[in-house]
PDB file of N, CA and C in Angstrom:
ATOM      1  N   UNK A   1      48.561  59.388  53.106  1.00  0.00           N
ATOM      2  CA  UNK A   1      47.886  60.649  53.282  1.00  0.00           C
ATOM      3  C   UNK A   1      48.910  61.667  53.765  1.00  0.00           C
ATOM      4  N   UNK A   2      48.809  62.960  53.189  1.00  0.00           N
ATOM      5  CA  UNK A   2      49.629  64.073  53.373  1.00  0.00           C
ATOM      6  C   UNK A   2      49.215  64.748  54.342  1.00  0.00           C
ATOM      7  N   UNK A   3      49.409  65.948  55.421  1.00  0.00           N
ATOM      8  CA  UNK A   3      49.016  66.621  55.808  1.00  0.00           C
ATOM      9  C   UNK A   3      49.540  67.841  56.036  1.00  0.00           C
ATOM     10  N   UNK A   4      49.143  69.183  55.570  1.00  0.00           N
ATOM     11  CA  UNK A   4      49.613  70.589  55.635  1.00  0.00           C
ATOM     12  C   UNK A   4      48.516  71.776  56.378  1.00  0.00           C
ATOM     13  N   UNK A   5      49.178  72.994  56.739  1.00  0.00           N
ATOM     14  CA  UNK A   5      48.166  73.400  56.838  1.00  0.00           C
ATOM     15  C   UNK A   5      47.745  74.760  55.564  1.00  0.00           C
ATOM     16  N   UNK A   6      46.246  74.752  55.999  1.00  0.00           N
ATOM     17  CA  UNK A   6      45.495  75.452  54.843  1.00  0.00           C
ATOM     18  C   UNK A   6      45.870  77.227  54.787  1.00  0.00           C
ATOM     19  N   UNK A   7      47.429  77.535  54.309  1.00  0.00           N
ATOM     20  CA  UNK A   7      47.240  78.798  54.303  1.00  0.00           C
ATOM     21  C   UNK A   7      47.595  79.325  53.119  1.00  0.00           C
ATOM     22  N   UNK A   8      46.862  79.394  52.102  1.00  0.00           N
ATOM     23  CA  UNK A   8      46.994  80.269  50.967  1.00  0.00           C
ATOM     24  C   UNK A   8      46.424  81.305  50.585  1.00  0.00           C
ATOM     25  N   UNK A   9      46.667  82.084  49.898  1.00  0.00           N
ATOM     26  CA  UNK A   9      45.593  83.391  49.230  1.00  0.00           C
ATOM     27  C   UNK A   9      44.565  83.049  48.124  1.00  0.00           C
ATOM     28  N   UNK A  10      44.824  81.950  47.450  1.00  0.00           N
ATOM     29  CA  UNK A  10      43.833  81.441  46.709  1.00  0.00           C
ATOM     30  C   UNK A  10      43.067  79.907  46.934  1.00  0.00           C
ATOM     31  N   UNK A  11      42.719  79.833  47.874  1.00  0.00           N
ATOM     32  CA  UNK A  11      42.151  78.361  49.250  1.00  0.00           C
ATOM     33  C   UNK A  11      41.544  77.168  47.442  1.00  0.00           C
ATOM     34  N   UNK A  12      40.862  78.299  46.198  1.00  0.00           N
ATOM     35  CA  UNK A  12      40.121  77.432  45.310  1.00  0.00           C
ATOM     36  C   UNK A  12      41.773  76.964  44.498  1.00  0.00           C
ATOM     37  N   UNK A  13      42.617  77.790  44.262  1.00  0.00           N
ATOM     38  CA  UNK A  13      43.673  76.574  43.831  1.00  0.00           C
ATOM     39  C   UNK A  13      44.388  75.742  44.288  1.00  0.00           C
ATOM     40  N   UNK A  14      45.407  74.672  43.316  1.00  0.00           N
ATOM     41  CA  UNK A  14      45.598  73.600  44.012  1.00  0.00           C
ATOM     42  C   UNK A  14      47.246  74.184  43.539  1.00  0.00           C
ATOM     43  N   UNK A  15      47.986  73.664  44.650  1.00  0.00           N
ATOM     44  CA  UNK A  15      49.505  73.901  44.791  1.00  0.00           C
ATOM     45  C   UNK A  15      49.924  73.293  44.023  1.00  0.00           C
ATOM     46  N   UNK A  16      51.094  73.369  43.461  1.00  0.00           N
ATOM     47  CA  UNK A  16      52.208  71.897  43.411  1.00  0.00           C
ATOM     48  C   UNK A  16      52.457  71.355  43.735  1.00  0.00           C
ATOM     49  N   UNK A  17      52.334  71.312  45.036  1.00  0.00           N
ATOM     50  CA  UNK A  17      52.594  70.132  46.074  1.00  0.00           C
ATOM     51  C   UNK A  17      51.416  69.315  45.924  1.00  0.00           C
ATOM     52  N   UNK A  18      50.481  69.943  45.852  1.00  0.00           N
ATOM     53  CA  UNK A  18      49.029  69.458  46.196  1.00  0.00           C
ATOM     54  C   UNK A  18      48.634  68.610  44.916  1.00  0.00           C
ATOM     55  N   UNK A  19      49.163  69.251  43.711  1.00  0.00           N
ATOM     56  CA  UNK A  19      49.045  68.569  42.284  1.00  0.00           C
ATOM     57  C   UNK A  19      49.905  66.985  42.634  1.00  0.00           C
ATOM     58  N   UNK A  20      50.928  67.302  42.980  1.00  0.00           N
ATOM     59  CA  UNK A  20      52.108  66.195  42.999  1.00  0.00           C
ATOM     60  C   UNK A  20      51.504  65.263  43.737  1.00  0.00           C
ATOM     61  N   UNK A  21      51.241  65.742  45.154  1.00  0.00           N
ATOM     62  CA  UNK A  21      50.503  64.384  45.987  1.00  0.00           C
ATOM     63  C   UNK A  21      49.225  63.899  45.336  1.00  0.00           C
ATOM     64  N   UNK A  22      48.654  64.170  44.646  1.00  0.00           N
ATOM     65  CA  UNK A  22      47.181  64.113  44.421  1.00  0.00           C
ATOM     66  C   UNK A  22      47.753  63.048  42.985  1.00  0.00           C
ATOM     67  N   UNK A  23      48.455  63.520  42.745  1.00  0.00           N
ATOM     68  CA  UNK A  23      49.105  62.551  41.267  1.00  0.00           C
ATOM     69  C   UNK A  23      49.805  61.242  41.385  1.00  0.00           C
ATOM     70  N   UNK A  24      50.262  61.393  42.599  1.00  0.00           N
ATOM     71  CA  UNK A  24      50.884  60.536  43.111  1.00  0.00           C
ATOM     72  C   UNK A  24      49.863  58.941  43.699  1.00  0.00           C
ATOM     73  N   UNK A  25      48.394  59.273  43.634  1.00  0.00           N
ATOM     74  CA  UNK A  25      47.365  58.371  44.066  1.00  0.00           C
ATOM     75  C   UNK A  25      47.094  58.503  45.199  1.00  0.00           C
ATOM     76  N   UNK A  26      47.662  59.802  46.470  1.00  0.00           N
ATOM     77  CA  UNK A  26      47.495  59.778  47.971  1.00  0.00           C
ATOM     78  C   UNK A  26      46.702  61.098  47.841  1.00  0.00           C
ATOM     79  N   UNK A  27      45.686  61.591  49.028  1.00  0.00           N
ATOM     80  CA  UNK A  27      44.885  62.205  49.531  1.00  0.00           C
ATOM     81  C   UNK A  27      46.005  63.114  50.293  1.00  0.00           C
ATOM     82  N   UNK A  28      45.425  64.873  49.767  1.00  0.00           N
ATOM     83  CA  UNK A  28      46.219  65.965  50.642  1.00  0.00           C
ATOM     84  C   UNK A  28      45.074  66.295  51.206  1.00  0.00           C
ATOM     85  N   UNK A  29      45.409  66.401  52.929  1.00  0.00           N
ATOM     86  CA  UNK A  29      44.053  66.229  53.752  1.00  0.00           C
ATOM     87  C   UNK A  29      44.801  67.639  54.432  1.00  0.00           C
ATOM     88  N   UNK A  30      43.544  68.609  54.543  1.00  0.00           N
ATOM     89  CA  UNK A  30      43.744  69.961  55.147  1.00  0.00           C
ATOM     90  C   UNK A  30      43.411  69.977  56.200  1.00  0.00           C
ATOM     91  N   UNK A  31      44.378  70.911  57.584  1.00  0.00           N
ATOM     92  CA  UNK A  31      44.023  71.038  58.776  1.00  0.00           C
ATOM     93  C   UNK A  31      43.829  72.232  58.206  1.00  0.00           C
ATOM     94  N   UNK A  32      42.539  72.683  59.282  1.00  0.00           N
ATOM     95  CA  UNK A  32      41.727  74.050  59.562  1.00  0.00           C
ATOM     96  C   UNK A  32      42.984  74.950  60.099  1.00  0.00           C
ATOM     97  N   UNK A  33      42.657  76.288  59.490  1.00  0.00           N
ATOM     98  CA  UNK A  33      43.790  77.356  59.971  1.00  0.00           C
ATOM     99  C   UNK A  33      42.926  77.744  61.685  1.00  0.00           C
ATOM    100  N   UNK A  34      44.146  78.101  62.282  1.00  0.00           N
ATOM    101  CA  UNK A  34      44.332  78.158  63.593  1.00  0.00           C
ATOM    102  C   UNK A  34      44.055  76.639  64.088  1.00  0.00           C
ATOM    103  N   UNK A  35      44.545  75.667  64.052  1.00  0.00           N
ATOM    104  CA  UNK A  35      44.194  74.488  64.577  1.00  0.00           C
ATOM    105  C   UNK A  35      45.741  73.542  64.561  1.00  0.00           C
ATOM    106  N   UNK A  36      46.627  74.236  64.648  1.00  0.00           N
ATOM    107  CA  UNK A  36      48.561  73.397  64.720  1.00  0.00           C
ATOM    108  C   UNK A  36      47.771  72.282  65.645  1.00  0.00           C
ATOM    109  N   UNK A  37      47.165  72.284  66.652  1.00  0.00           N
ATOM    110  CA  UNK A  37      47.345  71.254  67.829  1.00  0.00           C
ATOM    111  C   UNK A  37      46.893  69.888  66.560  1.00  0.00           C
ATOM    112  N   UNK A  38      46.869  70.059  65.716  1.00  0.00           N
ATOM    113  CA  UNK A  38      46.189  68.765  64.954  1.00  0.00           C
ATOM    114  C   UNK A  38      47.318  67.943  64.281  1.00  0.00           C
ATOM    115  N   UNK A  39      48.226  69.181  63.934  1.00  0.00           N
ATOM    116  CA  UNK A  39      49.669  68.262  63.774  1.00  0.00           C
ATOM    117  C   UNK A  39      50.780  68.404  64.106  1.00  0.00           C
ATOM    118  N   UNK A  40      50.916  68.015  65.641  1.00  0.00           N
ATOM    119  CA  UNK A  40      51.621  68.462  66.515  1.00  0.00           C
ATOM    120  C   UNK A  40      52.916  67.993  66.116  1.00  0.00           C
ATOM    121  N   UNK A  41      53.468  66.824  65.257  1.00  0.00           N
ATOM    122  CA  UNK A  41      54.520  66.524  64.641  1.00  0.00           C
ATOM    123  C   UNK A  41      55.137  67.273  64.130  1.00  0.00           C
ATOM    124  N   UNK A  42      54.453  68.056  63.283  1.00  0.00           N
ATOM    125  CA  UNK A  42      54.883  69.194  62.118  1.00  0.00           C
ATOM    126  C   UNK A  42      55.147  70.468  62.881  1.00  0.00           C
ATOM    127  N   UNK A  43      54.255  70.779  63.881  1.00  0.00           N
ATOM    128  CA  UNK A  43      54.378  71.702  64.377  1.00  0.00           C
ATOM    129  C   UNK A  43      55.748  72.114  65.118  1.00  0.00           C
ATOM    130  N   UNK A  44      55.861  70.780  65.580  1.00  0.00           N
ATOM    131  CA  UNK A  44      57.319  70.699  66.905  1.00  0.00           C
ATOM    132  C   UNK A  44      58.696  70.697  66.138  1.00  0.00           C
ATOM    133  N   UNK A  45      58.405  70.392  64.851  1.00  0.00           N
ATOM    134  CA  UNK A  45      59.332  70.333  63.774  1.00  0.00           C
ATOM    135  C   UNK A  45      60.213  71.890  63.510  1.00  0.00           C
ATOM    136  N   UNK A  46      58.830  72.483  62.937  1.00  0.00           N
ATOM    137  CA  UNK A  46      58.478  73.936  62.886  1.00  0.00           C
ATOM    138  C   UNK A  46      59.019  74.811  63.957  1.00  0.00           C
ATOM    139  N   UNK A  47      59.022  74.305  64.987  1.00  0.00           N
ATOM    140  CA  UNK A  47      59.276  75.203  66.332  1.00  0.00           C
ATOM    141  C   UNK A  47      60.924  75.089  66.228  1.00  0.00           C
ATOM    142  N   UNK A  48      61.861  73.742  66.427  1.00  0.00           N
ATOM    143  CA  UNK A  48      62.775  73.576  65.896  1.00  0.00           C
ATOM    144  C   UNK A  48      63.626  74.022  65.471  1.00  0.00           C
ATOM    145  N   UNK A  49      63.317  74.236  63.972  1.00  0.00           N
ATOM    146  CA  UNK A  49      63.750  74.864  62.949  1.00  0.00           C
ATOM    147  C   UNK A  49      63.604  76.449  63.083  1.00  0.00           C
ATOM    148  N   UNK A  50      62.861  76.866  63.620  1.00  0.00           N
ATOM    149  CA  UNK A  50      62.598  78.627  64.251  1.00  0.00           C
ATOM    150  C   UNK A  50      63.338  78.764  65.151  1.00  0.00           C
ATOM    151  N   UNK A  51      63.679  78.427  66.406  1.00  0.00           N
ATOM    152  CA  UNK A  51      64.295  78.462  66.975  1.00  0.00           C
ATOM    153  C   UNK A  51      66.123  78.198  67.127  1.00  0.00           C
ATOM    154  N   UNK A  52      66.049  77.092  66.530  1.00  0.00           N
ATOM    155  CA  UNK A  52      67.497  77.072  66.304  1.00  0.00           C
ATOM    156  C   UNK A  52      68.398  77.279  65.048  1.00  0.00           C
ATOM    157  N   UNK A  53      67.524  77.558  63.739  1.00  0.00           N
ATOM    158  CA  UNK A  53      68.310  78.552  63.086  1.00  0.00           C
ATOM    159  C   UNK A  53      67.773  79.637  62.489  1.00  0.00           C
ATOM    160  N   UNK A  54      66.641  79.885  62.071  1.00  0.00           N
ATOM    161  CA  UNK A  54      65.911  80.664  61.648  1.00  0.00           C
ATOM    162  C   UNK A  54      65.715  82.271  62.217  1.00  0.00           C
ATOM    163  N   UNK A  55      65.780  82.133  63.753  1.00  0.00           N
ATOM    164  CA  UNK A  55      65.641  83.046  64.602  1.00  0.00           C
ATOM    165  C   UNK A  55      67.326  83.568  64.800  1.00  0.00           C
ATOM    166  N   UNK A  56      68.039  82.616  64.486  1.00  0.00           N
ATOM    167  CA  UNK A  56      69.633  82.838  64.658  1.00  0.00           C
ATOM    168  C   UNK A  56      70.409  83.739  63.858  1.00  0.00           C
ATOM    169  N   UNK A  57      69.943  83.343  62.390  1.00  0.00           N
ATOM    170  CA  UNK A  57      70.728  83.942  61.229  1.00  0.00           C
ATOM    171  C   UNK A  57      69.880  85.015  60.817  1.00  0.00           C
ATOM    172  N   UNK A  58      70.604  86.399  59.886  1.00  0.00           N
ATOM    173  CA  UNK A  58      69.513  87.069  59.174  1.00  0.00           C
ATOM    174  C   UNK A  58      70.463  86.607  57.470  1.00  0.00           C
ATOM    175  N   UNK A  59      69.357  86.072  56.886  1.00  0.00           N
ATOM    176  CA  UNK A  59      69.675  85.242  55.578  1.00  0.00           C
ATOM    177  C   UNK A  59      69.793  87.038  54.768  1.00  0.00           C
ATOM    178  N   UNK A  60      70.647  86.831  53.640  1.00  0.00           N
ATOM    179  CA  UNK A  60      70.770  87.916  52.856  1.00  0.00           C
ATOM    180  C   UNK A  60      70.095  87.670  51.477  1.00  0.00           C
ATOM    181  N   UNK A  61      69.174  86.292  51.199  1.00  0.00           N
ATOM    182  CA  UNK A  61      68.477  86.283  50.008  1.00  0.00           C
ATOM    183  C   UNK A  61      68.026  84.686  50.621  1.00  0.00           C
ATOM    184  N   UNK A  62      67.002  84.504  49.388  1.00  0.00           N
ATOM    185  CA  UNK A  62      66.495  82.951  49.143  1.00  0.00           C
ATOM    186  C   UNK A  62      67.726  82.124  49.523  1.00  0.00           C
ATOM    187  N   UNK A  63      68.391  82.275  48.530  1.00  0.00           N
ATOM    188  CA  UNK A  63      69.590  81.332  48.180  1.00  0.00           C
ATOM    189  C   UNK A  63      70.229  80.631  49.230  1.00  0.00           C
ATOM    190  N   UNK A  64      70.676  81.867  50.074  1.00  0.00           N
ATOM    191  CA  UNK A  64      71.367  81.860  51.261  1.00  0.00           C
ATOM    192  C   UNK A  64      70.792  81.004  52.754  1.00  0.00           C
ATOM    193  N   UNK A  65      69.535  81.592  52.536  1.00  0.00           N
ATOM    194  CA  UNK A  65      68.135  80.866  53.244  1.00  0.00           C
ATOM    195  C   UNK A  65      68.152  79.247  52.969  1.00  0.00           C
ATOM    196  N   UNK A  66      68.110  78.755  51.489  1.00  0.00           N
ATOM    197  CA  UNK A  66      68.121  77.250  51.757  1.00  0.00           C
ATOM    198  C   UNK A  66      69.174  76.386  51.900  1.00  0.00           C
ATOM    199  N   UNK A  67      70.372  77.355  51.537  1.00  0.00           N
ATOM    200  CA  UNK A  67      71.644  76.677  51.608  1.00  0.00           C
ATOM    201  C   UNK A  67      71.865  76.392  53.524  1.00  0.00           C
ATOM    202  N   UNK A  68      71.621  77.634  53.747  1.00  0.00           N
ATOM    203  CA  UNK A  68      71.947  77.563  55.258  1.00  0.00           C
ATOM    204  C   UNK A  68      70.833  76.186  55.988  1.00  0.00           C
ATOM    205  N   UNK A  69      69.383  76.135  55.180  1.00  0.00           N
ATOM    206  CA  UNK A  69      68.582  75.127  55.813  1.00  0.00           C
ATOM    207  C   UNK A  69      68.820  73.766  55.749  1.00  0.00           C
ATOM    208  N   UNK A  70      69.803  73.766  54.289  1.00  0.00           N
ATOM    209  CA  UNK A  70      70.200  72.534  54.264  1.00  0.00           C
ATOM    210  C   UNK A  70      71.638  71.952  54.873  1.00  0.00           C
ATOM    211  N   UNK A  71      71.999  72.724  55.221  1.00  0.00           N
ATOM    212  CA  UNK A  71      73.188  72.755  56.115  1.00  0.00           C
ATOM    213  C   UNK A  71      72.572  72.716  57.439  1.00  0.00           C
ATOM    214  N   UNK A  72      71.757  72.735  58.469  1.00  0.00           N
ATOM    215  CA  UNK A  72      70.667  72.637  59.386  1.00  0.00           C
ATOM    216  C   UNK A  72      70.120  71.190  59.114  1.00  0.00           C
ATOM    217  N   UNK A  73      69.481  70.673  58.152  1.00  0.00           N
ATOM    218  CA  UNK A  73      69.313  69.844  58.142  1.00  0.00           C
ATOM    219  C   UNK A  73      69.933  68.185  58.140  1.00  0.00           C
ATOM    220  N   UNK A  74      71.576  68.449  57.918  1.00  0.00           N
ATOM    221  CA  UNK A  74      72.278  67.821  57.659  1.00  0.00           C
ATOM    222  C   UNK A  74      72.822  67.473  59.340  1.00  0.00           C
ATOM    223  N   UNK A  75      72.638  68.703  59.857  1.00  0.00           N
ATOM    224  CA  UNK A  75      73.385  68.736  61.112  1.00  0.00           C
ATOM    225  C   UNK A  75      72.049  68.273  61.840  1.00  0.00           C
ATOM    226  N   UNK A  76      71.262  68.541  62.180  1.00  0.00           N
ATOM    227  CA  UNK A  76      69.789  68.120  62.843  1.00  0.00           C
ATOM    228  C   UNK A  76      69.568  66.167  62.541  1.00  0.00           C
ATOM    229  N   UNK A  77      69.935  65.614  61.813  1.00  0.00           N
ATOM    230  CA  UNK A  77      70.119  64.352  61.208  1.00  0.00           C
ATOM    231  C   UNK A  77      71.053  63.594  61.705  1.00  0.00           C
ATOM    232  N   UNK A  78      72.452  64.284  61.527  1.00  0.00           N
ATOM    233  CA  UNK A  78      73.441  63.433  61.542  1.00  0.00           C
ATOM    234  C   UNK A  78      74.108  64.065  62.515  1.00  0.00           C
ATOM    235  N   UNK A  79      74.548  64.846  63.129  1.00  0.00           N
ATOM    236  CA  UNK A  79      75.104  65.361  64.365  1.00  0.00           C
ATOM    237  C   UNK A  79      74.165  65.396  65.576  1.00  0.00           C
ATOM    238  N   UNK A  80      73.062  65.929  65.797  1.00  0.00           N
ATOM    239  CA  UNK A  80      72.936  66.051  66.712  1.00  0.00           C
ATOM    240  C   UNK A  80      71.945  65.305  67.687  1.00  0.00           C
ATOM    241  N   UNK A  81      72.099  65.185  68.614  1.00  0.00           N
ATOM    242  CA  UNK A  81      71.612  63.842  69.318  1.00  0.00           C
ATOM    243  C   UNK A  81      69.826  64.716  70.012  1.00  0.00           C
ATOM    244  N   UNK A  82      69.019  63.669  70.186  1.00  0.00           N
ATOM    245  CA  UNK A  82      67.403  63.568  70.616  1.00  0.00           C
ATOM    246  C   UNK A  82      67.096  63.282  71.464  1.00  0.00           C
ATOM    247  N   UNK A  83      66.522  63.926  72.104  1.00  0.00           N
ATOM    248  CA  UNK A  83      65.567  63.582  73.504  1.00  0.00           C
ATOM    249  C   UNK A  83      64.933  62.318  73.600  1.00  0.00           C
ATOM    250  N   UNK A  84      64.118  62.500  72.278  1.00  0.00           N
ATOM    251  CA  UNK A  84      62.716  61.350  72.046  1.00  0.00           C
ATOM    252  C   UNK A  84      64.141  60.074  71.341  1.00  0.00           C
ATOM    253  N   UNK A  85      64.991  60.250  71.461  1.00  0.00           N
ATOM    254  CA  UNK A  85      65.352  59.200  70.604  1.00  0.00           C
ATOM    255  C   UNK A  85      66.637  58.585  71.488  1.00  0.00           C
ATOM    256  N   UNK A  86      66.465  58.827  72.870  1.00  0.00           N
ATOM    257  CA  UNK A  86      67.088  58.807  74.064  1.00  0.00           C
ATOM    258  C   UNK A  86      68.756  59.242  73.954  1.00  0.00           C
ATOM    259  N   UNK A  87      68.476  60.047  73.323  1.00  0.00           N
ATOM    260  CA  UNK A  87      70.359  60.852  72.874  1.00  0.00           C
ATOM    261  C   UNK A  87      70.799  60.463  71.943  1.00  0.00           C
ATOM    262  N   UNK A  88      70.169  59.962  71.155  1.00  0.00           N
ATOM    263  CA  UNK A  88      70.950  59.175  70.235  1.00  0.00           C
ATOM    264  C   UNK A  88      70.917  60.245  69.015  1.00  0.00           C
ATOM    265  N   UNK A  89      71.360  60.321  67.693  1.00  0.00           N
ATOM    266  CA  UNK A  89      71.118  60.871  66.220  1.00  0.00           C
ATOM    267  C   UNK A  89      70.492  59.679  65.493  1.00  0.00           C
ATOM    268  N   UNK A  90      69.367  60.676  65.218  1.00  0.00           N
ATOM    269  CA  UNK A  90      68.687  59.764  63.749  1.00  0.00           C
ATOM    270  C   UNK A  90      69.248  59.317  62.767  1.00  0.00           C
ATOM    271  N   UNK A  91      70.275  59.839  62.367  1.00  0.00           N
ATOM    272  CA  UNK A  91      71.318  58.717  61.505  1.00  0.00           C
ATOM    273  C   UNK A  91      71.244  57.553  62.074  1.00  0.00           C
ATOM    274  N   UNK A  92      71.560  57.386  63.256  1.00  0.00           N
ATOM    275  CA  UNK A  92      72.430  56.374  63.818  1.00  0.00           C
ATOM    276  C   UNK A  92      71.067  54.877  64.007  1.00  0.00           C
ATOM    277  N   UNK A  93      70.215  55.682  64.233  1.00  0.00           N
ATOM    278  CA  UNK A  93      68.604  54.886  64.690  1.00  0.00           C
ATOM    279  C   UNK A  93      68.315  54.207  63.077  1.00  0.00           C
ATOM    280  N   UNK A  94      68.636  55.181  62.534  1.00  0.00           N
ATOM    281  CA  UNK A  94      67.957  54.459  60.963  1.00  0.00           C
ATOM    282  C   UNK A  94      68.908  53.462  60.399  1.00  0.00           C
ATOM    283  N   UNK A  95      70.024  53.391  60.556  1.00  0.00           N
ATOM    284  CA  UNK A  95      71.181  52.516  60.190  1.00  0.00           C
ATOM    285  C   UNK A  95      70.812  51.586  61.316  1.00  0.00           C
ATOM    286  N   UNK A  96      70.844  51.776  62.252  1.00  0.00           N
ATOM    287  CA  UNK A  96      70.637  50.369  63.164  1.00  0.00           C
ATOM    288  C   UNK A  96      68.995  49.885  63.306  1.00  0.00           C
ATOM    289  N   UNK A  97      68.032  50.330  62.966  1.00  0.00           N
ATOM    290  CA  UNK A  97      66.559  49.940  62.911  1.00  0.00           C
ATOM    291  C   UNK A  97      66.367  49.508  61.260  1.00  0.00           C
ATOM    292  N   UNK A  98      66.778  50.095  60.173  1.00  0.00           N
ATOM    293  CA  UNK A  98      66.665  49.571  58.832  1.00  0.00           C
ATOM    294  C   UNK A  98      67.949  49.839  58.231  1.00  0.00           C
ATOM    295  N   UNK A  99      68.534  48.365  58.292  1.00  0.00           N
ATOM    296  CA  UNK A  99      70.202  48.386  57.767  1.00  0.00           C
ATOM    297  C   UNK A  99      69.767  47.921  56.585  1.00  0.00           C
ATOM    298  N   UNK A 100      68.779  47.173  55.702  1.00  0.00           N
ATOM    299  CA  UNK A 100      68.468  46.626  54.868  1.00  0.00           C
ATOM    300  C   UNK A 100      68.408  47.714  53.480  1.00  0.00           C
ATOM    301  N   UNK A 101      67.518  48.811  54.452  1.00  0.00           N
ATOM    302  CA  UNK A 101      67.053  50.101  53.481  1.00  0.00           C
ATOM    303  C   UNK A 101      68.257  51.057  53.277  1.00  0.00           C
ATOM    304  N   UNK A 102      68.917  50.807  54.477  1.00  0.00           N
ATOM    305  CA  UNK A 102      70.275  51.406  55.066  1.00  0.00           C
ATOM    306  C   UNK A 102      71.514  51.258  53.446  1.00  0.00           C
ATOM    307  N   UNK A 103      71.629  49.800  53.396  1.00  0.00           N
ATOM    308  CA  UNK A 103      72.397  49.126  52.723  1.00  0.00           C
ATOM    309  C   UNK A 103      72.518  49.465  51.371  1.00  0.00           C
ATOM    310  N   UNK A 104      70.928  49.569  50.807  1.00  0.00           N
ATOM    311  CA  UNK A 104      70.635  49.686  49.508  1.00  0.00           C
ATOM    312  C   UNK A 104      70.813  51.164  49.455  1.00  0.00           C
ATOM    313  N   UNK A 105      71.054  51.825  49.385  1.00  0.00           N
ATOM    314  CA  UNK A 105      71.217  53.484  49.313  1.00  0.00           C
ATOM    315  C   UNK A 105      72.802  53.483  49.758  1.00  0.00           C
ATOM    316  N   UNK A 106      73.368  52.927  49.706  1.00  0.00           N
ATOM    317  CA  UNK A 106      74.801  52.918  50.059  1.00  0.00           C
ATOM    318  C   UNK A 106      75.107  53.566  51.273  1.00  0.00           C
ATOM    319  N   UNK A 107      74.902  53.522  52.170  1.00  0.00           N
ATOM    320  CA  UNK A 107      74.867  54.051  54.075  1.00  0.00           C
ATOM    321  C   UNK A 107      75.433  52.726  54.584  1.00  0.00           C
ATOM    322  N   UNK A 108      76.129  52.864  55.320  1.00  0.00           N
ATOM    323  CA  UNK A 108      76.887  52.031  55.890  1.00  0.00           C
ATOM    324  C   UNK A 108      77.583  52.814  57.391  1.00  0.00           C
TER     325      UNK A 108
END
């Protein structure tokens, strides 16, 4: 099961995303607008990502915008260390919690 929240201009169509998951054989299950406390995962994610680069940079197009996010994301992963994950980087947790899954994707 997917979960997003419900903010579009047309609530009766269905996204691409929404096509894709729905095609995929899994249920896209809608949180009510004004209601984040429901997916507080996503949300804290969200906060994150606003805060530490979003609010930082002023992007000069799309382009620039996802290049820079994916450059954020690379660093949020593999550089920088977690509270919830007692300092450690999620790289490092996923290589040592699933070396198996680790292995097969060539990560080492």
């Amino acid at each position: 099961m997917s979960f997003t929240m419900k903010y579009t201009a047309h609530p009766e169509r269905k996204t691409s995303f929404t096509k894709a998951v729905e095609g995929s054989g899994r249920i896209h299950a809608l949180i009510a607008k004004g209601q984040p406390w429901c997916n507080g995962f996503i949300e804290r994610s969200n906060r994150t990502d606003k805060e530490e680069l979003f609010n930082r940079i002023r992007f000069a197009d799309s382009e620039e915008r996802r290049y820079q996010l994916k450059l954020w994301e690379m660093e949020y992963n593999n550089r920088r260390p977690h509270q919830g994950l007692k300092n450690q980087v999620p790289f490092q947790v996923y290589r040592r919690d699933y070396p198996l899954h680790a292995a097969s994707r060539g990560i080492t």
